[in-house]
N, C-alpha and C. Protein backbone atom coordinates (compact mmCIF):
# COMPACT_ATOMS: atom_id res chain seq x y z
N UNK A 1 276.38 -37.28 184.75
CA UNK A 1 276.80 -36.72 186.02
C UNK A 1 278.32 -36.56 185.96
N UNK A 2 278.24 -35.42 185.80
CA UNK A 2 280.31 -34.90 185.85
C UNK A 2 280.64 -34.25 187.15
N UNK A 3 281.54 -33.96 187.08
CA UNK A 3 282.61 -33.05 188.50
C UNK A 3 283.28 -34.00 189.43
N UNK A 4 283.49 -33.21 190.57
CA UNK A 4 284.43 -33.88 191.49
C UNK A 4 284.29 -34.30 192.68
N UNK A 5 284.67 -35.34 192.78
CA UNK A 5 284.42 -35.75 194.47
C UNK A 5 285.26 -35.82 195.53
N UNK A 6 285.03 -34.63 196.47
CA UNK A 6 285.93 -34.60 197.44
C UNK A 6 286.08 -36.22 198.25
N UNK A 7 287.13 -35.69 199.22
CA UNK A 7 287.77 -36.87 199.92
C UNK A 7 286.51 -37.06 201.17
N UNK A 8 285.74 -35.96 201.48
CA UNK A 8 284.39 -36.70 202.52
C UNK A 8 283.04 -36.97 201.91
N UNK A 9 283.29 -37.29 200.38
CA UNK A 9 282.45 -38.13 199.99
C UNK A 9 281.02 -36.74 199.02
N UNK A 10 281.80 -35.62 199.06
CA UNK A 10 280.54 -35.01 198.57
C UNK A 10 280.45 -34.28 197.09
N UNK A 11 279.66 -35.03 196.39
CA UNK A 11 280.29 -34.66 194.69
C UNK A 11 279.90 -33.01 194.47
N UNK A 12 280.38 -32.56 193.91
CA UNK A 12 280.04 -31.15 193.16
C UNK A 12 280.10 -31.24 191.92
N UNK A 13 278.61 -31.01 191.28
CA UNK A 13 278.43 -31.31 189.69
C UNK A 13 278.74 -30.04 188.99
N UNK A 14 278.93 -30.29 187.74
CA UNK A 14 279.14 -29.12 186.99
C UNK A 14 278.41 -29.71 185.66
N UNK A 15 278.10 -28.99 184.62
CA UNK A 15 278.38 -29.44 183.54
C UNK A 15 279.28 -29.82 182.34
N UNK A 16 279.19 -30.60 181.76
CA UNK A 16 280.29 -31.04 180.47
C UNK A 16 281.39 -30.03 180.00
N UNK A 17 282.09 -30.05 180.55
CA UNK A 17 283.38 -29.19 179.95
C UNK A 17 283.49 -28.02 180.93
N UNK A 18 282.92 -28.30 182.02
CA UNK A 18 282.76 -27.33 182.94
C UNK A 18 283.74 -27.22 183.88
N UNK A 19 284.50 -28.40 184.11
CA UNK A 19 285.19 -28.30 185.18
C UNK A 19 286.47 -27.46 185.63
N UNK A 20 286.97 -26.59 184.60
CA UNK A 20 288.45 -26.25 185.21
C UNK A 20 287.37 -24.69 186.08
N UNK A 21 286.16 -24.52 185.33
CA UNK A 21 285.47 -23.38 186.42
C UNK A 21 284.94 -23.72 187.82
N UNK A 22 284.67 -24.73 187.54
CA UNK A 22 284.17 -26.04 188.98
C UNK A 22 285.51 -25.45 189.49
N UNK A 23 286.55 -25.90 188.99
CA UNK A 23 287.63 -26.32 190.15
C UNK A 23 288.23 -24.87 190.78
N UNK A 24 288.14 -24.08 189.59
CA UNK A 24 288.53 -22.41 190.11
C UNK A 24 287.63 -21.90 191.61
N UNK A 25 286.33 -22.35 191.07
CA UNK A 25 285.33 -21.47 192.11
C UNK A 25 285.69 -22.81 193.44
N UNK A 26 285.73 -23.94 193.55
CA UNK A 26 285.85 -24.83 194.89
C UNK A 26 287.20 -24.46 195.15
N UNK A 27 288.19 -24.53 194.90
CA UNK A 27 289.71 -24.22 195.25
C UNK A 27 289.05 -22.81 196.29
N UNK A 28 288.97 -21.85 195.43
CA UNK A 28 288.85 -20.39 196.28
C UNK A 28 287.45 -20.56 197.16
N UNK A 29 286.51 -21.46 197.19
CA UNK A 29 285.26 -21.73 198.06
C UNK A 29 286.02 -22.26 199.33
N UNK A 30 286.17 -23.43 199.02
CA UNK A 30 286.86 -24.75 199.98
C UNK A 30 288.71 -24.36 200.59
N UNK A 31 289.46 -23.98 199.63
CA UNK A 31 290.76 -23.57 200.20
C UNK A 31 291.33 -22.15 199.92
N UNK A 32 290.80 -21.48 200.03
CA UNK A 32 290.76 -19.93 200.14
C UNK A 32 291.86 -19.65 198.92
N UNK A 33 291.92 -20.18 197.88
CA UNK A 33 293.16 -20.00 197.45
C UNK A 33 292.18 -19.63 195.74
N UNK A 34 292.96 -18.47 195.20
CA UNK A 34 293.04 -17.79 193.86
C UNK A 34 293.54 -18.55 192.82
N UNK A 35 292.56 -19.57 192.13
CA UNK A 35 293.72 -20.10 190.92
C UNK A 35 292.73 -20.69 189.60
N UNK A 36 293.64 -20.77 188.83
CA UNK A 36 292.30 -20.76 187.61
C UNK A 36 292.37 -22.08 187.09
N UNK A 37 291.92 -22.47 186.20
CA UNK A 37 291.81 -23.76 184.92
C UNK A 37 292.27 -24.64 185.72
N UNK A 38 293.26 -25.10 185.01
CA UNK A 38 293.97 -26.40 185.18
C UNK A 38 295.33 -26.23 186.44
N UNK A 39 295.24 -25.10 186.47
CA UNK A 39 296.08 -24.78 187.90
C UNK A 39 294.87 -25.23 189.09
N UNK A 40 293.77 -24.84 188.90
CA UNK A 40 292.89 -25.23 189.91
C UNK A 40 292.54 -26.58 189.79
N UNK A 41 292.28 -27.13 188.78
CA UNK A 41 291.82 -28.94 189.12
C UNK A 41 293.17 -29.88 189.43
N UNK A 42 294.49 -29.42 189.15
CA UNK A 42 295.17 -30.06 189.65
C UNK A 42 295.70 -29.77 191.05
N UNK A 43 294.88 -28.81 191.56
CA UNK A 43 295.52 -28.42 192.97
C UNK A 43 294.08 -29.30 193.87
N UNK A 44 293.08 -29.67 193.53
CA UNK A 44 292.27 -30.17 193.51
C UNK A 44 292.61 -31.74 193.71
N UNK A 45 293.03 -32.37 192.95
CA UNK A 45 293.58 -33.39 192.67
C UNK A 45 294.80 -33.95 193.15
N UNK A 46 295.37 -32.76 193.36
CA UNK A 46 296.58 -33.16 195.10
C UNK A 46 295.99 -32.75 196.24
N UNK A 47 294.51 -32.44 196.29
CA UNK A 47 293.88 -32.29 197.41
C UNK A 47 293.16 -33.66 197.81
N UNK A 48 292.87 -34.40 196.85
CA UNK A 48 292.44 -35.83 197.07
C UNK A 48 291.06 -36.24 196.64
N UNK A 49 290.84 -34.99 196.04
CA UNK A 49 289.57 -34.92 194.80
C UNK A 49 289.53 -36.00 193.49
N UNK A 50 288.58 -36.46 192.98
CA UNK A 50 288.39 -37.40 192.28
C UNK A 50 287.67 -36.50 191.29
N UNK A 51 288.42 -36.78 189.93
CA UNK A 51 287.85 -35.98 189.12
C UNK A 51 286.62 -37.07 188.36
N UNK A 52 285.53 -36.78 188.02
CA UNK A 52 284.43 -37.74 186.90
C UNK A 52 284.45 -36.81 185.87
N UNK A 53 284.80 -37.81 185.19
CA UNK A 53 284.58 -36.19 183.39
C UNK A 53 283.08 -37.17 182.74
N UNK A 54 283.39 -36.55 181.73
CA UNK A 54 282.50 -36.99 180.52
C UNK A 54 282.39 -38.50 180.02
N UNK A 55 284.13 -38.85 179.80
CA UNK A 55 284.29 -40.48 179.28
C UNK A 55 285.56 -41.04 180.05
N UNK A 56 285.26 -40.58 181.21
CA UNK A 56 286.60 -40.84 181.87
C UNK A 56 286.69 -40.75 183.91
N UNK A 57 287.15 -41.24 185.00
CA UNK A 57 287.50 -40.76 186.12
C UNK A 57 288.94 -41.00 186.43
N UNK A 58 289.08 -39.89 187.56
CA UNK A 58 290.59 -39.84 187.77
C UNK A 58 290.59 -39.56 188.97
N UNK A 59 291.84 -40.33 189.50
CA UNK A 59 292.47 -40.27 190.76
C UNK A 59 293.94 -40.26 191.05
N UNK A 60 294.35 -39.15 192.09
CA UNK A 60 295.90 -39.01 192.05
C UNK A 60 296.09 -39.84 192.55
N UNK A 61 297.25 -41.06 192.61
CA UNK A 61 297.49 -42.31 193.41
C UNK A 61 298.89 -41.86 194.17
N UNK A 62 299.33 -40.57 193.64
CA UNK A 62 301.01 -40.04 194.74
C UNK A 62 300.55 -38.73 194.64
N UNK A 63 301.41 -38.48 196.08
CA UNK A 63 301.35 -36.93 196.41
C UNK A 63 302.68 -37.02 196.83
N UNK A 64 303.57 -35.88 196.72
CA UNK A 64 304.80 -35.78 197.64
C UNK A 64 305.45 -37.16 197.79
N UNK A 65 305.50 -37.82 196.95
CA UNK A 65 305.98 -39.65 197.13
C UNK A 65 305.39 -40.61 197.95
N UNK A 66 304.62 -39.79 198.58
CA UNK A 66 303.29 -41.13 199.47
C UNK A 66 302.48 -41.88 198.13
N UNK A 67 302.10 -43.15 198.42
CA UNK A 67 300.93 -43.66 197.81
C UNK A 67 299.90 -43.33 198.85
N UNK A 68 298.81 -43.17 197.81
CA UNK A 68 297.99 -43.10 198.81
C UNK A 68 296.54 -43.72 198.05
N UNK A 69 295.69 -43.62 198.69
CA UNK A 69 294.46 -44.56 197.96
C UNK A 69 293.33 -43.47 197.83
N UNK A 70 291.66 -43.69 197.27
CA UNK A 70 290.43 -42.75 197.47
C UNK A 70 290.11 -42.81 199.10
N UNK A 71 289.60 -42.01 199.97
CA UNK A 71 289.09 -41.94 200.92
C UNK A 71 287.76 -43.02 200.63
N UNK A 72 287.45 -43.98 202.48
CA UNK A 72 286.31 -44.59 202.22
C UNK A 72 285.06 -43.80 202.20
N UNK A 73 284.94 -42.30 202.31
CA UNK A 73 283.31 -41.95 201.67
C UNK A 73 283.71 -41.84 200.35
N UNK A 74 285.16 -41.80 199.50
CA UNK A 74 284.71 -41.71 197.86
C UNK A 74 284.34 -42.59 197.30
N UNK A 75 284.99 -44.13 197.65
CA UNK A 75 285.23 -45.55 197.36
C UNK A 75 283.34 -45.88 197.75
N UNK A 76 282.65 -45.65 198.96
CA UNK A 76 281.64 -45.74 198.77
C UNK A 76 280.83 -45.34 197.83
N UNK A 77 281.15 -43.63 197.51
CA UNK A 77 279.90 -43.09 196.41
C UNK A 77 280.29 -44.06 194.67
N UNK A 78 281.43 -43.91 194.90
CA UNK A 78 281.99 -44.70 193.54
C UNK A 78 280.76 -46.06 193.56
N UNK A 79 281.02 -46.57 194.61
CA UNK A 79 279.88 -47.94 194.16
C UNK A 79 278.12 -48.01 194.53
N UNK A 80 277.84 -47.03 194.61
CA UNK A 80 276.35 -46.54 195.03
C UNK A 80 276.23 -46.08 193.63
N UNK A 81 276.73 -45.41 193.20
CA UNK A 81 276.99 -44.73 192.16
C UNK A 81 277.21 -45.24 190.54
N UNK A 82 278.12 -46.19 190.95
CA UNK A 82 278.66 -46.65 189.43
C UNK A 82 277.60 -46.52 188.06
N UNK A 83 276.41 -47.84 188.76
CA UNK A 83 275.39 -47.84 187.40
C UNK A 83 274.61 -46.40 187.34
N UNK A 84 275.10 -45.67 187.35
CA UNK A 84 274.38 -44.12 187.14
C UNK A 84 275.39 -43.32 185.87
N UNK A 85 276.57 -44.24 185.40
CA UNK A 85 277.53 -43.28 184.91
C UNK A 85 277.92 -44.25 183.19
N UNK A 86 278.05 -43.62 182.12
CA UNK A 86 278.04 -44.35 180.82
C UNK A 86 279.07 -45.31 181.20
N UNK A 87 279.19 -46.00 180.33
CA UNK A 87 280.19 -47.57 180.21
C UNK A 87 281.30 -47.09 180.32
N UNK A 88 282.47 -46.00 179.06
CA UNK A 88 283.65 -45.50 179.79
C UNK A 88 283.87 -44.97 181.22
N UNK A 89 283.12 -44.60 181.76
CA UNK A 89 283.43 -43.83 183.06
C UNK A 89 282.95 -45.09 184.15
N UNK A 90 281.91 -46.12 184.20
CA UNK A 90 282.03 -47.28 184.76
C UNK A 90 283.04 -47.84 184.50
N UNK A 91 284.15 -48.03 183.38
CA UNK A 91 285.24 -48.90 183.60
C UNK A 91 286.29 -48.10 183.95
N UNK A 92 286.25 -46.78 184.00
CA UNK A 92 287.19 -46.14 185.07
C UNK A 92 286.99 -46.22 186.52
N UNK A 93 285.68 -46.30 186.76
CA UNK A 93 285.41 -46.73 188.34
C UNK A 93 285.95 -47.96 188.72
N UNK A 94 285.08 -48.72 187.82
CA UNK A 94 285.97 -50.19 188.25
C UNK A 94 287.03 -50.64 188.57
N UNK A 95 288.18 -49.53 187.78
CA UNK A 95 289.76 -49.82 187.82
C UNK A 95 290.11 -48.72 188.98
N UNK A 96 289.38 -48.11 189.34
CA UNK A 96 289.90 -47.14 190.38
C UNK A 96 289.46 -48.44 191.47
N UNK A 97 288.29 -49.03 191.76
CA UNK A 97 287.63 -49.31 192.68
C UNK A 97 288.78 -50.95 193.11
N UNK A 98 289.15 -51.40 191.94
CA UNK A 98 289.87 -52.68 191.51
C UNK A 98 291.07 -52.02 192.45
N UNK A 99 292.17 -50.85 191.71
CA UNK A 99 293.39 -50.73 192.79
C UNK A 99 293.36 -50.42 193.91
N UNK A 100 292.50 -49.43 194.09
CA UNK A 100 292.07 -49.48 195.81
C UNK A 100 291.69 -51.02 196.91
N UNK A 101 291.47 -51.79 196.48
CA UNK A 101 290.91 -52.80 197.11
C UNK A 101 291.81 -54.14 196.94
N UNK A 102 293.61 -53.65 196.02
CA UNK A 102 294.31 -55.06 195.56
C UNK A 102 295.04 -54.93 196.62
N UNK A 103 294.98 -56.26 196.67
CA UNK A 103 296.02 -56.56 197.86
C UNK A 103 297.40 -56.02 198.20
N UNK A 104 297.97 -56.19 196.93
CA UNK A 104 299.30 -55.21 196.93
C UNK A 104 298.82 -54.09 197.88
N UNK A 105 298.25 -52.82 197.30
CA UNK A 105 297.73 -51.56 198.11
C UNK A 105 297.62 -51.71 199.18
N UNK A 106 297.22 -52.66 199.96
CA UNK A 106 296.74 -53.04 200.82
C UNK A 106 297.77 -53.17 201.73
N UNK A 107 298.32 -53.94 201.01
CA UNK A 107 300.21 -55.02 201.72
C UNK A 107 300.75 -53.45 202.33
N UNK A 108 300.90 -52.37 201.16
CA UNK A 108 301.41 -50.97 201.59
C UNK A 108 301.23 -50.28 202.11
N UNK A 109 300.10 -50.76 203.58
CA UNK A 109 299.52 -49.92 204.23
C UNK A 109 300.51 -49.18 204.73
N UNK A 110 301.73 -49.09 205.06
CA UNK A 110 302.14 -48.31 205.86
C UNK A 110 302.96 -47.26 205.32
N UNK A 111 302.86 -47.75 203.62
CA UNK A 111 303.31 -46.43 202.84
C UNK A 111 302.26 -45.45 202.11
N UNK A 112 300.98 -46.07 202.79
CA UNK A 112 299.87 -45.39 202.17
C UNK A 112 299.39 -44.39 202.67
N UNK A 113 299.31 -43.15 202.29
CA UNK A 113 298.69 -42.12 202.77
C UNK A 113 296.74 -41.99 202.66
N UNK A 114 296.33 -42.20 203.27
CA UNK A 114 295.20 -41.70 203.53
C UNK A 114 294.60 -40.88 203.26
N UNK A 115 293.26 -40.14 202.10
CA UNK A 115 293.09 -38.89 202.05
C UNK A 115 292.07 -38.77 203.07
């Protein structure tokens, strides 16, 4: 299970190596906006999208100098979810799921942006 998970919790799959077309067609679906490859998953990804690849997940932790954390519908699917995803991409959850929930982050609520 690859692609991305928006910030209200709703994944959009693609297949393996699929995603900079994932992110082209949701950018111009979801934010009316024209952009391709890797211009599109990183506009994606300052949108507060969670990328799941193949052997790997990712999350932007700054935007514009805010910290900010996963939204709680991503942080949920992340753990409904986890044992559904190979061992690299479970220990990227884990460490996403680990900084979201450390206290530090926490302490920073008031420098934390919210997606």
């Amino acid at each position: 299970m690859v692609g991305y998970l928006s910030p209200t919790g709703n994944f959009f799959k693609c297949e393996p190596w699929g995603h900079t077309e994932l992110a082209s067609r949701l950018v111009f679906e979801v934010f009316g906006e024209n952009l391709l490859g890797l211009d599109a998953e990183d506009f994606l990804l300052d949108e507060g999208f969670l990328a799941i690849k193949t052997r790997d997940a990712f999350f932007r932790w700054h935007r514009g100098g805010m910290l900010r954390i996963p939204s709680e519908p991503q942080l949920r699917f992340l753990r409904q979810t986890r044992n559904s995803f190979n061992e690299s991409v479970r220990k990227e959850i884990d460490e996403i799921l680990e900084e979201a929930e450390s206290p530090l982050r926490l302490h920073l609520v008031g420098k934390v942006k919210h997606v």
